[in-house]
N, C-alpha and C. Protein backbone atom coordinates (compact mmCIF):
# COMPACT_ATOMS: atom_id res chain seq x y z
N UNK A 1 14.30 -9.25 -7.31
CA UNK A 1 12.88 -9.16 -7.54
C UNK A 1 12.56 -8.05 -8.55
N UNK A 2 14.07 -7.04 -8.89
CA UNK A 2 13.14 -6.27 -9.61
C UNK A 2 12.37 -6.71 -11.12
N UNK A 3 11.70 -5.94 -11.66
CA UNK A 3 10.91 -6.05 -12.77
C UNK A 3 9.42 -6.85 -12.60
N UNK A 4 9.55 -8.01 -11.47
CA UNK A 4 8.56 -8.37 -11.26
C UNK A 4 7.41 -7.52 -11.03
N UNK A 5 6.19 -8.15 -11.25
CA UNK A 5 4.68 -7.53 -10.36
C UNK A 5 4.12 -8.08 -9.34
N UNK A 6 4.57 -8.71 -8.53
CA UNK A 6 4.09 -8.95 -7.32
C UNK A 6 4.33 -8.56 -6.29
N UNK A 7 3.88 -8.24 -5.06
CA UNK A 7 4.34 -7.70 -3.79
C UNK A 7 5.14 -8.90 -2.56
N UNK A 8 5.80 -8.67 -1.89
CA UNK A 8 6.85 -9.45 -0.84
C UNK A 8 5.53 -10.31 0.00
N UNK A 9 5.52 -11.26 0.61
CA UNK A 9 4.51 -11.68 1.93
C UNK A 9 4.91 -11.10 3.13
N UNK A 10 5.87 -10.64 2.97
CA UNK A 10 6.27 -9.16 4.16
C UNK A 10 5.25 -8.04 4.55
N UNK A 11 4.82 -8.23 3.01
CA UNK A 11 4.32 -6.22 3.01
C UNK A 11 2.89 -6.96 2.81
N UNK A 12 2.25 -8.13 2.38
CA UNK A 12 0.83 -8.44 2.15
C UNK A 12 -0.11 -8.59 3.28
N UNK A 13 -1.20 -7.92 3.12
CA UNK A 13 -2.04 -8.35 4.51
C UNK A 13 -3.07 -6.48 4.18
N UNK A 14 -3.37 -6.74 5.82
CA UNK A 14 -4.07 -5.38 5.81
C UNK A 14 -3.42 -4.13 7.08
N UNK A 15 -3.29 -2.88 6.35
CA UNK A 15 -2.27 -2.08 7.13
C UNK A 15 -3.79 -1.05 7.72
N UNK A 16 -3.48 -0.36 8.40
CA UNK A 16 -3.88 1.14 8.17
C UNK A 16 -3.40 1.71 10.04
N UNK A 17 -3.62 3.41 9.80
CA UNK A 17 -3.51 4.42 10.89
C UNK A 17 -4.07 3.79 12.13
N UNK A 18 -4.80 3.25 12.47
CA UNK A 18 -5.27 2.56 13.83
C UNK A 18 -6.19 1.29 13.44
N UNK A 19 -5.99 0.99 14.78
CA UNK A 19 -6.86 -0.34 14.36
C UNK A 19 -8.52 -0.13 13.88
N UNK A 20 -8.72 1.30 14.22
CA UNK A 20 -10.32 1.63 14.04
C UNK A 20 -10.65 1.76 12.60
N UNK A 21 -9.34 2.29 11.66
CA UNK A 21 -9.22 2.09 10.40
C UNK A 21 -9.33 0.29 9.73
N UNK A 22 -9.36 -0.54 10.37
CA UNK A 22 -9.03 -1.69 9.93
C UNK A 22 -10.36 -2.00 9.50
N UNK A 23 -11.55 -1.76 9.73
CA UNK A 23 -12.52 -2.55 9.53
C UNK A 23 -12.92 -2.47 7.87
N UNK A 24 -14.15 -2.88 7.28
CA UNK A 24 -14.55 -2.58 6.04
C UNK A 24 -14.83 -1.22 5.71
N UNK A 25 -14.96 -0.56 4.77
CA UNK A 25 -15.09 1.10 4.45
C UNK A 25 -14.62 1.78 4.64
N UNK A 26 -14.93 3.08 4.75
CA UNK A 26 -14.00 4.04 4.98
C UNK A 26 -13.68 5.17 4.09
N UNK A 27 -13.63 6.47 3.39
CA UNK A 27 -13.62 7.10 2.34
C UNK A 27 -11.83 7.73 2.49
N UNK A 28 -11.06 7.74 3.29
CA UNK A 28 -10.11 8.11 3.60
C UNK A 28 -8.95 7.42 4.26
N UNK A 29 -7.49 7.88 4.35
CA UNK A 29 -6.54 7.62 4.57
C UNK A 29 -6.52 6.92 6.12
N UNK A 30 -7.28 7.76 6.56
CA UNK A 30 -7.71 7.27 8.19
C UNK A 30 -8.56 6.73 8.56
N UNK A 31 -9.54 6.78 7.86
CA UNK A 31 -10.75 5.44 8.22
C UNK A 31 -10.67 4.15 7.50
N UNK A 32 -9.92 4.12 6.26
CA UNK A 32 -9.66 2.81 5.74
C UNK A 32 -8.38 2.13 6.12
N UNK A 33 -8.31 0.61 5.53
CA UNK A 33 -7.08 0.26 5.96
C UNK A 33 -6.49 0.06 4.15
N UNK A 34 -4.86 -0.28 4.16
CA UNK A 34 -4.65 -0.12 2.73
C UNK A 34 -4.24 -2.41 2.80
N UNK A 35 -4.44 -2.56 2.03
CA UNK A 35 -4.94 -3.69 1.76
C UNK A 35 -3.59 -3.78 0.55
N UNK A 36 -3.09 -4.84 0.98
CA UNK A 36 -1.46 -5.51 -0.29
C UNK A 36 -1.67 -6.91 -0.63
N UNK A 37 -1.91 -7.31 -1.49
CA UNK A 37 -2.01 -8.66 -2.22
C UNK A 37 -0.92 -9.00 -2.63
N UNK A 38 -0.67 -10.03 -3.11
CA UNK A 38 0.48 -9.88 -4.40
C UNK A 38 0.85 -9.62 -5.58
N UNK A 39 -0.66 -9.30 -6.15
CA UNK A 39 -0.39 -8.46 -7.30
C UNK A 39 -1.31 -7.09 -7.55
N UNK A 40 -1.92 -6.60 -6.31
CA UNK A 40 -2.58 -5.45 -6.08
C UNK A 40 -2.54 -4.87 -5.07
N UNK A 41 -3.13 -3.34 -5.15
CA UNK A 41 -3.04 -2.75 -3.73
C UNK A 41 -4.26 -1.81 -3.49
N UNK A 42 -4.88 -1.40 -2.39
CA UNK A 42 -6.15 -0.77 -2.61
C UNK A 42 -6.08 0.08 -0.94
N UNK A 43 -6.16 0.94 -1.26
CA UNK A 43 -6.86 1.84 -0.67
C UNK A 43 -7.79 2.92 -0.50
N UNK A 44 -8.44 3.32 0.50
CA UNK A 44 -9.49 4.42 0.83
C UNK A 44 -9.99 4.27 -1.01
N UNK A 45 -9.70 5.70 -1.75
CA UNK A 45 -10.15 5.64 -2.83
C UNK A 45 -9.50 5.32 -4.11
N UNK A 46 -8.83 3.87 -4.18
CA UNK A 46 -8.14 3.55 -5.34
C UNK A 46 -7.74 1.89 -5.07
N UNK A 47 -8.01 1.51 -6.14
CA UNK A 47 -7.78 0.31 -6.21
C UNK A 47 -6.80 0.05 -7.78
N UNK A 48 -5.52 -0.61 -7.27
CA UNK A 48 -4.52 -0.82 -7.69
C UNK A 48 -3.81 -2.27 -8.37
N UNK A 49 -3.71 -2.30 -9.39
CA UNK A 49 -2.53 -3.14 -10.20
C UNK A 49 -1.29 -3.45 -9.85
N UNK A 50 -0.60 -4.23 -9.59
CA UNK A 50 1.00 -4.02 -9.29
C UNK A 50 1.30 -4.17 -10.69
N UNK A 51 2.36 -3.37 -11.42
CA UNK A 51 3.04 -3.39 -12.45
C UNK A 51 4.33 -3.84 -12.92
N UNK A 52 4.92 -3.44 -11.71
CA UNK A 52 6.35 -3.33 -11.44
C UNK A 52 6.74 -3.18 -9.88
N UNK A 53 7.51 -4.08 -9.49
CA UNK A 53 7.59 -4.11 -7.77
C UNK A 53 9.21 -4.10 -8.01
N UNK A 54 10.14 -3.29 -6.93
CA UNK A 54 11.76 -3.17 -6.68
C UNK A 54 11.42 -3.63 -5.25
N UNK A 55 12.63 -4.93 -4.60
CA UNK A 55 12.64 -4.87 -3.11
C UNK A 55 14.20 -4.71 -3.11
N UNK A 56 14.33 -3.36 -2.31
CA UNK A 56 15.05 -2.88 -1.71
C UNK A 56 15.43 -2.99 0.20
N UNK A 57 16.11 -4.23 0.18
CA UNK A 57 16.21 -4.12 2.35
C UNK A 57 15.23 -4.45 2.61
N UNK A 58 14.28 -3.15 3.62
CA UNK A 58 13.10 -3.74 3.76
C UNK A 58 12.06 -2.90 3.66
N UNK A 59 12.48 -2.34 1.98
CA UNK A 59 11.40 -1.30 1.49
C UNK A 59 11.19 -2.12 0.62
N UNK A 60 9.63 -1.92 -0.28
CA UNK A 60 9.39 -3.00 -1.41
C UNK A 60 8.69 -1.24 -2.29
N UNK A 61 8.69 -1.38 -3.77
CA UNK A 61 8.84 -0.33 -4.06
C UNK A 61 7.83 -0.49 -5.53
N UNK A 62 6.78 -0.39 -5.49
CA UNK A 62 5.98 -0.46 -6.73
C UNK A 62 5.62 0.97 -7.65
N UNK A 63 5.12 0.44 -9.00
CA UNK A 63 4.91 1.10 -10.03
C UNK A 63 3.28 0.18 -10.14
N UNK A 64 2.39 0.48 -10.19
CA UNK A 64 1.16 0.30 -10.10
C UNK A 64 0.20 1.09 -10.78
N UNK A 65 -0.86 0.34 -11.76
CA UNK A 65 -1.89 1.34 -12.24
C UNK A 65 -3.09 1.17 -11.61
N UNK A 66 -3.95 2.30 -11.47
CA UNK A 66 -4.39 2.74 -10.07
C UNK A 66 -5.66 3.26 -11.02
N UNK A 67 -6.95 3.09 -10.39
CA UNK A 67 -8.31 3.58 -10.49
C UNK A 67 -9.25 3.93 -9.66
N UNK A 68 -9.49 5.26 -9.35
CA UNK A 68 -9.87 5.83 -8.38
C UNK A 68 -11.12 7.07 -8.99
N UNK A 69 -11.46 7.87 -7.89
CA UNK A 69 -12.54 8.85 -8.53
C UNK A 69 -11.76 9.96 -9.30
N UNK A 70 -10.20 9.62 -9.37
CA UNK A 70 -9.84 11.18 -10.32
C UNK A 70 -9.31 10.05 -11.91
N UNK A 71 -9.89 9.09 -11.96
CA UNK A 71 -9.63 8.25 -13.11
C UNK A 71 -8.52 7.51 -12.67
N UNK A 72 -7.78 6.75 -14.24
CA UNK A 72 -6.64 6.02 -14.17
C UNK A 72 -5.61 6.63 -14.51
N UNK A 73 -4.31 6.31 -13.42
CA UNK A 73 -2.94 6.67 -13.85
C UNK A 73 -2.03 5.51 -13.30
N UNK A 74 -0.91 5.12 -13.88
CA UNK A 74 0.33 4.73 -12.84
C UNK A 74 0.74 5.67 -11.59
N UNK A 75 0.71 5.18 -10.53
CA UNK A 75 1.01 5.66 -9.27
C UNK A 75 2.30 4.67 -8.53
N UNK A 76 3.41 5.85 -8.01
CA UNK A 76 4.48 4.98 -7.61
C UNK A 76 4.29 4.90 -5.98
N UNK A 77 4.08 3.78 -5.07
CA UNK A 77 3.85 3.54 -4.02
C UNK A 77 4.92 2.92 -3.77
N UNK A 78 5.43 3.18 -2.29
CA UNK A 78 6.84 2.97 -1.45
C UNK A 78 5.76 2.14 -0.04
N UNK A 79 6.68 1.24 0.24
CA UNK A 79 6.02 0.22 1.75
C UNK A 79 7.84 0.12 2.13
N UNK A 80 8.08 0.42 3.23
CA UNK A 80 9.11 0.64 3.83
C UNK A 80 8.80 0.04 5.27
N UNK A 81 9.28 -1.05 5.82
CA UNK A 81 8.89 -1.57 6.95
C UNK A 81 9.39 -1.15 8.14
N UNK A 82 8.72 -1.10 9.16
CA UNK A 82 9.54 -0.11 10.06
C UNK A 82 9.33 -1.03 11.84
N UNK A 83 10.01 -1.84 11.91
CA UNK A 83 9.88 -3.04 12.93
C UNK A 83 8.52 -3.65 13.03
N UNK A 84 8.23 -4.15 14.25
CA UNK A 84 7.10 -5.10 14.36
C UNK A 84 5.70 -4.50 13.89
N UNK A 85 5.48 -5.03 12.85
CA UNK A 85 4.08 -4.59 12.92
C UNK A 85 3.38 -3.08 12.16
N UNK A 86 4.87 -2.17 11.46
CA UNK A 86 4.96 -1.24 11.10
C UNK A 86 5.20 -0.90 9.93
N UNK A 87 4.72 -0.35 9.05
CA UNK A 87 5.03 0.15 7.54
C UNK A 87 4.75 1.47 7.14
N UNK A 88 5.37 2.09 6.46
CA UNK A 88 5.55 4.04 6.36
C UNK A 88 4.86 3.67 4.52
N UNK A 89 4.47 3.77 4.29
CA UNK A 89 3.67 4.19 3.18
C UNK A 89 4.28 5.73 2.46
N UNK A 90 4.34 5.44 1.44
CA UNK A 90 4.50 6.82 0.23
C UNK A 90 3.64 6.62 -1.07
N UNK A 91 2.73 7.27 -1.26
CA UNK A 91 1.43 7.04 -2.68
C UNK A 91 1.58 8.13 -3.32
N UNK A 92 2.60 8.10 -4.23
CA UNK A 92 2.54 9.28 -4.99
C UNK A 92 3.49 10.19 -4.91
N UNK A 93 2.89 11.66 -4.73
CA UNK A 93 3.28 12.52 -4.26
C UNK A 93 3.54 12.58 -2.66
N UNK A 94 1.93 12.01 -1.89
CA UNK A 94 2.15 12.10 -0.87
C UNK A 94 3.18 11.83 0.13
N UNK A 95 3.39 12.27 1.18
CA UNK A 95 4.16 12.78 2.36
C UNK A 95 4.13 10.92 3.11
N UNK A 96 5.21 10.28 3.34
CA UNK A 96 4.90 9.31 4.40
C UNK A 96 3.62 9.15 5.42
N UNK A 97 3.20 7.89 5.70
CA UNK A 97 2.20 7.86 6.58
C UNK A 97 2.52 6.38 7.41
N UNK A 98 2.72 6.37 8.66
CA UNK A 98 2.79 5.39 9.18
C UNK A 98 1.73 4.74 9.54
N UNK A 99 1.86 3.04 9.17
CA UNK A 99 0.49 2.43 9.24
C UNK A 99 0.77 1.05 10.39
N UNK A 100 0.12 0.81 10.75
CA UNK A 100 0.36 -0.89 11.83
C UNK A 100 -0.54 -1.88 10.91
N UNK A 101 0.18 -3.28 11.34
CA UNK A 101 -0.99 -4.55 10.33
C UNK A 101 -2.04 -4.30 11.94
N UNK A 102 -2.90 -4.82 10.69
CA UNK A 102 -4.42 -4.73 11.58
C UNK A 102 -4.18 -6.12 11.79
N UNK A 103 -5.05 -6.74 13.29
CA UNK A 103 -5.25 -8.12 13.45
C UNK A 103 -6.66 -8.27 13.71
């Protein structure tokens, strides 16, 4: 898969920190949910391009350009699946965050 821009149907759907995060809105990591298409990704404050997707096992590994309130950049986002229902998130710089699919 590498070079492609699309995301796995593994990793597509809607994730976030609790299910209370799942609904519409939200300004943050914890009140929103992060949302994977197959060729975008969006969260709290950024809404995302897929550019470039690597699937690695059962990490899927994008290069994405990203528009948010600090402008546009490529941002490298990691989805690493972590059994039923589970995905560890990396956006950037940031530190892992474990998320559950919302139902």
């Amino acid at each position: 898969m590498a070079g492609t821009a699309v995301a796995d149907d593994r990793f597509t759907g809607r994730w976030a920190i609790g299910q209370s995060g799942c609904g519409f809105g939200g300004d943050t990591a914890e009140t929103s949910p992060l949302i994977v298409s197959d060729r975008s990704v969006r969260w709290h404050d950024a809404s995302c391009t897929i550019k470039k997707s690597y699937l690695i096992g059962d990490g899927l590994y994008l290069q994405a350009q990203c528009s948010g309130h600090d402008g546009s950049r490529i941002v490298p986002i990691g989805l690493q699946l972590k059994g039923r229902g589970r995905l560890a998130v990396t956006w950037g710089q940031a530190a892992a965050r474990e998320l559950q699919r919302c139902r």
